[in-house]
C-alpha atoms as a PDB file:
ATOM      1  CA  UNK A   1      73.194 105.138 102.724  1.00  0.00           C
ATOM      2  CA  UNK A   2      75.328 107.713 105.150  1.00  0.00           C
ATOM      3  CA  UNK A   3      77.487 109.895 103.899  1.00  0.00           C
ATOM      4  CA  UNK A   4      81.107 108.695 102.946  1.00  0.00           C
ATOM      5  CA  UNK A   5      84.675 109.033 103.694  1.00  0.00           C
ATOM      6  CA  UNK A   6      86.297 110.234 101.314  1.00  0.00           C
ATOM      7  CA  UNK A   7      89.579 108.731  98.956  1.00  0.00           C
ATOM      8  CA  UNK A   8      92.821 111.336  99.071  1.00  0.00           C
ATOM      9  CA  UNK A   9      94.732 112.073  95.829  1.00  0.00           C
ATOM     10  CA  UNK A  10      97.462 113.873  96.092  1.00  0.00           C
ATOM     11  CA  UNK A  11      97.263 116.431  92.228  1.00  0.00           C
ATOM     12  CA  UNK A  12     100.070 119.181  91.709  1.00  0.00           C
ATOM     13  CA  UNK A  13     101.707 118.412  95.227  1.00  0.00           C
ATOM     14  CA  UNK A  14      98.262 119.406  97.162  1.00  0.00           C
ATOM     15  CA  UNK A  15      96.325 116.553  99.004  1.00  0.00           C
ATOM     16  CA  UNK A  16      92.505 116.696  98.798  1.00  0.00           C
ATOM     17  CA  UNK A  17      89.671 114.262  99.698  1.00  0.00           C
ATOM     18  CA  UNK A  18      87.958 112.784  96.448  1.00  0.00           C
ATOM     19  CA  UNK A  19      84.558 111.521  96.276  1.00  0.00           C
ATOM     20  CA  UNK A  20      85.178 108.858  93.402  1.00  0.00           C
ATOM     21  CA  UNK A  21      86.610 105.406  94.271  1.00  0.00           C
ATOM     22  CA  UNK A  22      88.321 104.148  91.627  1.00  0.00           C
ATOM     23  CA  UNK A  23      89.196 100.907  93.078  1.00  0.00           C
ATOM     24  CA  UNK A  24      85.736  99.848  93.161  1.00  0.00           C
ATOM     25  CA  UNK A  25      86.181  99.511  88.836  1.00  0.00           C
ATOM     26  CA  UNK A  26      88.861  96.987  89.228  1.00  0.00           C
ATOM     27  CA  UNK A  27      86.873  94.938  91.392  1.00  0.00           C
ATOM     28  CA  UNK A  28      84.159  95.026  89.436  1.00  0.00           C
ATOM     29  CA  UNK A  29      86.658  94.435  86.304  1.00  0.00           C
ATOM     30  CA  UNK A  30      88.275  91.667  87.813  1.00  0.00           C
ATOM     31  CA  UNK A  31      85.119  90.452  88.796  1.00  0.00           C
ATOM     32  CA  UNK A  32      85.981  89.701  92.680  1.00  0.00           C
ATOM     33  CA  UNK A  33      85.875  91.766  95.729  1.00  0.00           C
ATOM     34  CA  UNK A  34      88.368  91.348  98.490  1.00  0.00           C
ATOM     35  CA  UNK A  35      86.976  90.024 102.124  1.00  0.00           C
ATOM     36  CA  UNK A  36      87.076  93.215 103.627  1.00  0.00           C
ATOM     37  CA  UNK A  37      85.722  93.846 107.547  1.00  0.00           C
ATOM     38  CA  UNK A  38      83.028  96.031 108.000  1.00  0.00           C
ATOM     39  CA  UNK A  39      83.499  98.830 109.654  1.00  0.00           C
ATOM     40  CA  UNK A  40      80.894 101.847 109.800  1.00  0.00           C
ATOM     41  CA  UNK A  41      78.357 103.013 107.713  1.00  0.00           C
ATOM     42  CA  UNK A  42      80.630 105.701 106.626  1.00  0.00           C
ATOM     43  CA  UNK A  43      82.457 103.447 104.947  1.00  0.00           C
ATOM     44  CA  UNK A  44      80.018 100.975 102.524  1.00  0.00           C
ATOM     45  CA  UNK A  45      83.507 100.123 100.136  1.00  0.00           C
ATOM     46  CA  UNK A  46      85.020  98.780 103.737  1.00  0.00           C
ATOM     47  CA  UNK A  47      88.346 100.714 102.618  1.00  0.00           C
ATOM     48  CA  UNK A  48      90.162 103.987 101.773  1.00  0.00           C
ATOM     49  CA  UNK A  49      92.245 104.312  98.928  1.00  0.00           C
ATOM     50  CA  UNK A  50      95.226 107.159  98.500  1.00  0.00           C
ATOM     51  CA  UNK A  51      96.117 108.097  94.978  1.00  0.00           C
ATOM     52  CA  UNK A  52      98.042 110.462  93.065  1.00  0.00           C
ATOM     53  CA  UNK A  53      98.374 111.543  90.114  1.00  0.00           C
ATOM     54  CA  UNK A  54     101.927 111.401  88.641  1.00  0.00           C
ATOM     55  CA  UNK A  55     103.238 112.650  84.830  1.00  0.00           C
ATOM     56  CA  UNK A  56      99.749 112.601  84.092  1.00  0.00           C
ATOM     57  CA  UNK A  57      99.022 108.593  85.457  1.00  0.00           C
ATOM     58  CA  UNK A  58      96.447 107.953  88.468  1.00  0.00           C
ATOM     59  CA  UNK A  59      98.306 106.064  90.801  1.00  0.00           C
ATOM     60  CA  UNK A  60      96.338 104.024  94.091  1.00  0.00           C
ATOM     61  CA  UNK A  61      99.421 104.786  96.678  1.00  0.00           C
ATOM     62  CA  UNK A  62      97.670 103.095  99.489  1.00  0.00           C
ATOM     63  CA  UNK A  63      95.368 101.039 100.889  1.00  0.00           C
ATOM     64  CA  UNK A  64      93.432 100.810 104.514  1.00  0.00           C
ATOM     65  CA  UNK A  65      91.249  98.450 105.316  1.00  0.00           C
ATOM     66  CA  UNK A  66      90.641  95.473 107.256  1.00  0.00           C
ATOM     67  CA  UNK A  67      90.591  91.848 106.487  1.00  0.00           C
ATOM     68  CA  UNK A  68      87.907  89.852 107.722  1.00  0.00           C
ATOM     69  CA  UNK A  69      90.703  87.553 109.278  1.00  0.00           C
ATOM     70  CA  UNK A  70      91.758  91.046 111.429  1.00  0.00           C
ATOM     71  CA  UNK A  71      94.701  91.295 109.422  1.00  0.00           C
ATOM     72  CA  UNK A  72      95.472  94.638 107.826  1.00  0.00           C
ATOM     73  CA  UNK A  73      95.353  95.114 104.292  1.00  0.00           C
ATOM     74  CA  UNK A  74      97.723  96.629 101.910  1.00  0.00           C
ATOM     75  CA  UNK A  75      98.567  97.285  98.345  1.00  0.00           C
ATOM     76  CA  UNK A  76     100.554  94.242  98.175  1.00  0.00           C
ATOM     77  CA  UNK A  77      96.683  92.499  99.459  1.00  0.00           C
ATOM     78  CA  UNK A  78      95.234  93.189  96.101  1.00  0.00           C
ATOM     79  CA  UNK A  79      98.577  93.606  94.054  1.00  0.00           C
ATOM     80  CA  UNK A  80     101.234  91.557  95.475  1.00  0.00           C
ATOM     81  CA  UNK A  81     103.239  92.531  92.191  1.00  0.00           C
ATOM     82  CA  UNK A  82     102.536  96.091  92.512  1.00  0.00           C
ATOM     83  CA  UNK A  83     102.851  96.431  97.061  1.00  0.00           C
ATOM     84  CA  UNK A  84     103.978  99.960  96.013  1.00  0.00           C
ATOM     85  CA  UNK A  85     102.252 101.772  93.786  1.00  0.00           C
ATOM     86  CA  UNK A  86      99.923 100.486  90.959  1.00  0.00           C
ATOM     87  CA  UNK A  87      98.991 102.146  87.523  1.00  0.00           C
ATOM     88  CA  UNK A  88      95.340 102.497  87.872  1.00  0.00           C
ATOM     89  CA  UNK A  89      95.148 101.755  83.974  1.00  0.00           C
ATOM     90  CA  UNK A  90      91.816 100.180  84.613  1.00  0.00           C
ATOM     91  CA  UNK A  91      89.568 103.347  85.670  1.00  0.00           C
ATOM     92  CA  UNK A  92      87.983 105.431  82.938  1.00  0.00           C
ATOM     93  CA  UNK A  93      85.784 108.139  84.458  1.00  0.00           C
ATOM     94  CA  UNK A  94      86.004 111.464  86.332  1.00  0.00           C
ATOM     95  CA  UNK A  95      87.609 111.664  89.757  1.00  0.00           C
ATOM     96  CA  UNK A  96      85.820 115.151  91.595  1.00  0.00           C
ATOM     97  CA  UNK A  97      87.327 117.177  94.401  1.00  0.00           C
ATOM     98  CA  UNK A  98      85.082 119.029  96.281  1.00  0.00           C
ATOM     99  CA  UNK A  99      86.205 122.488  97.766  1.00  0.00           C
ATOM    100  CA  UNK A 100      85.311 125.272  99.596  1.00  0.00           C
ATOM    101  CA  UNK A 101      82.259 125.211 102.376  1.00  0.00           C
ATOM    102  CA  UNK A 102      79.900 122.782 102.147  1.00  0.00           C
ATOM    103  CA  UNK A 103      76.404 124.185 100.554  1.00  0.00           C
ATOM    104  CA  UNK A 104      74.195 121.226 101.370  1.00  0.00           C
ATOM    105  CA  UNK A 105      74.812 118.018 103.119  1.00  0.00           C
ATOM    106  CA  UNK A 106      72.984 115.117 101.294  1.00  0.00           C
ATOM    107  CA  UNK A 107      73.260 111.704 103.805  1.00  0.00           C
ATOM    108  CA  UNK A 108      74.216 109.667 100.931  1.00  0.00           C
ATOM    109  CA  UNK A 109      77.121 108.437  99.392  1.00  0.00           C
ATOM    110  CA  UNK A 110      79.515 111.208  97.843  1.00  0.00           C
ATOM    111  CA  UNK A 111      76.024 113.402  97.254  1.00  0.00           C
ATOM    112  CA  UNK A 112      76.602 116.544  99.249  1.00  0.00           C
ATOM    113  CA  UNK A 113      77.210 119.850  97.779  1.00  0.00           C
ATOM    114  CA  UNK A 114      80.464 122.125  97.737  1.00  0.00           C
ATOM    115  CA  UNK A 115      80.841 125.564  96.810  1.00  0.00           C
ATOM    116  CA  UNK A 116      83.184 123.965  94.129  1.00  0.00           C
ATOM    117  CA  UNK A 117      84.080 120.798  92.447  1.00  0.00           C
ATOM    118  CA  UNK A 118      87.214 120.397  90.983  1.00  0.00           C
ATOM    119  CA  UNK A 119      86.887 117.151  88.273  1.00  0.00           C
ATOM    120  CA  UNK A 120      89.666 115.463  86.397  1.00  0.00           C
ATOM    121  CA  UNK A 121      89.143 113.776  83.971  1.00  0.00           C
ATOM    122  CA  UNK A 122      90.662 110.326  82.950  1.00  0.00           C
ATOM    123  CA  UNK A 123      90.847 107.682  80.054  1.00  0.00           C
ATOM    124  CA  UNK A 124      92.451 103.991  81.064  1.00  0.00           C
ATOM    125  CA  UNK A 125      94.592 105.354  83.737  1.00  0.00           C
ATOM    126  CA  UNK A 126      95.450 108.814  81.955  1.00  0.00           C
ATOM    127  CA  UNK A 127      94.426 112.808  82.951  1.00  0.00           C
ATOM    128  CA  UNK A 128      93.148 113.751  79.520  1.00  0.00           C
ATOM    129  CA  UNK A 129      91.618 117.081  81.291  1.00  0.00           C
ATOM    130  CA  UNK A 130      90.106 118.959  83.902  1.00  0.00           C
ATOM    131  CA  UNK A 131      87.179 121.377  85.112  1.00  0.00           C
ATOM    132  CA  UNK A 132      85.869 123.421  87.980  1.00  0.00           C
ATOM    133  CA  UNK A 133      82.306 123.958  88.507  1.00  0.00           C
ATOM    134  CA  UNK A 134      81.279 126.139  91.110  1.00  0.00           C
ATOM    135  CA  UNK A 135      78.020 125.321  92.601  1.00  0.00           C
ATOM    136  CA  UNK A 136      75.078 127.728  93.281  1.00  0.00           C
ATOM    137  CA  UNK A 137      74.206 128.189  96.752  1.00  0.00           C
ATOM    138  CA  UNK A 138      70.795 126.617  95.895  1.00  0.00           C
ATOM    139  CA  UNK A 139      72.795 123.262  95.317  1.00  0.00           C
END
């Protein structure tokens, strides 16, 4: 697997890439993926998501991808209740934010190594926390 694009969040007014995908834990909860085009194998989850975190609630902002039909796809695609902003109430995990220069490049997935990583932490939807680590230069 190549190395992937990253999501954006937007935290504290600051936009950084994020190598978590929350979206990928509502398809899997919902148990359906949409018909998404491929398009390179920087991109195995055939979309980007944009997010932001808001009075403490992680919030998908925005959608691109492709349909297979050509058509683009939107929030409204995969929440035609929600085309604006929906309440990501369905992720529990940690979202990380890599920063600084990169230490070691791994060609897989989100793998490579940052002199930090900047995690928060999240319960149904919710920032209960957050961490940095700073890597070693041994990575």
């Amino acid at each position: 697997m190549t190395a992937q694009t990253r999501e954006r969040l937007t935290y504290k007014g600051e936009s950084a890439g994020m190598c978590t995908a929350p979206l990928n834990d509502f398809f899997t909860f919902v148990g359906k993926w949409p018909r998404f085009a491929r398009t390179d194998t920087g991109l195995w989850r055939h979309y980007i998501g944009t997010w932001e975190i808001l009075g403490d609630r992680l919030y998908l902002i925005g959608l691109q991808a492709t349909m297979m039909d050509g058509t683009a796809a939107t929030l409204a695609t995969i929440f035609p209740d929600f085309p604006d902003r929906v309440f990501a109430h369905w992720y529990t995990g940690e979202l990380r934010l890599p920063r600084g220069k990169l230490i070691k490049y791994v060609h897989m997935g989100f793998r490579s190594t940052y002199e930090e990583d900047f995690f928060l932490d999240v319960a149904d939807g919710v920032l209960t926390g957050t961490r940095l680590v700073r890597n070693g230069s041994d990575g």
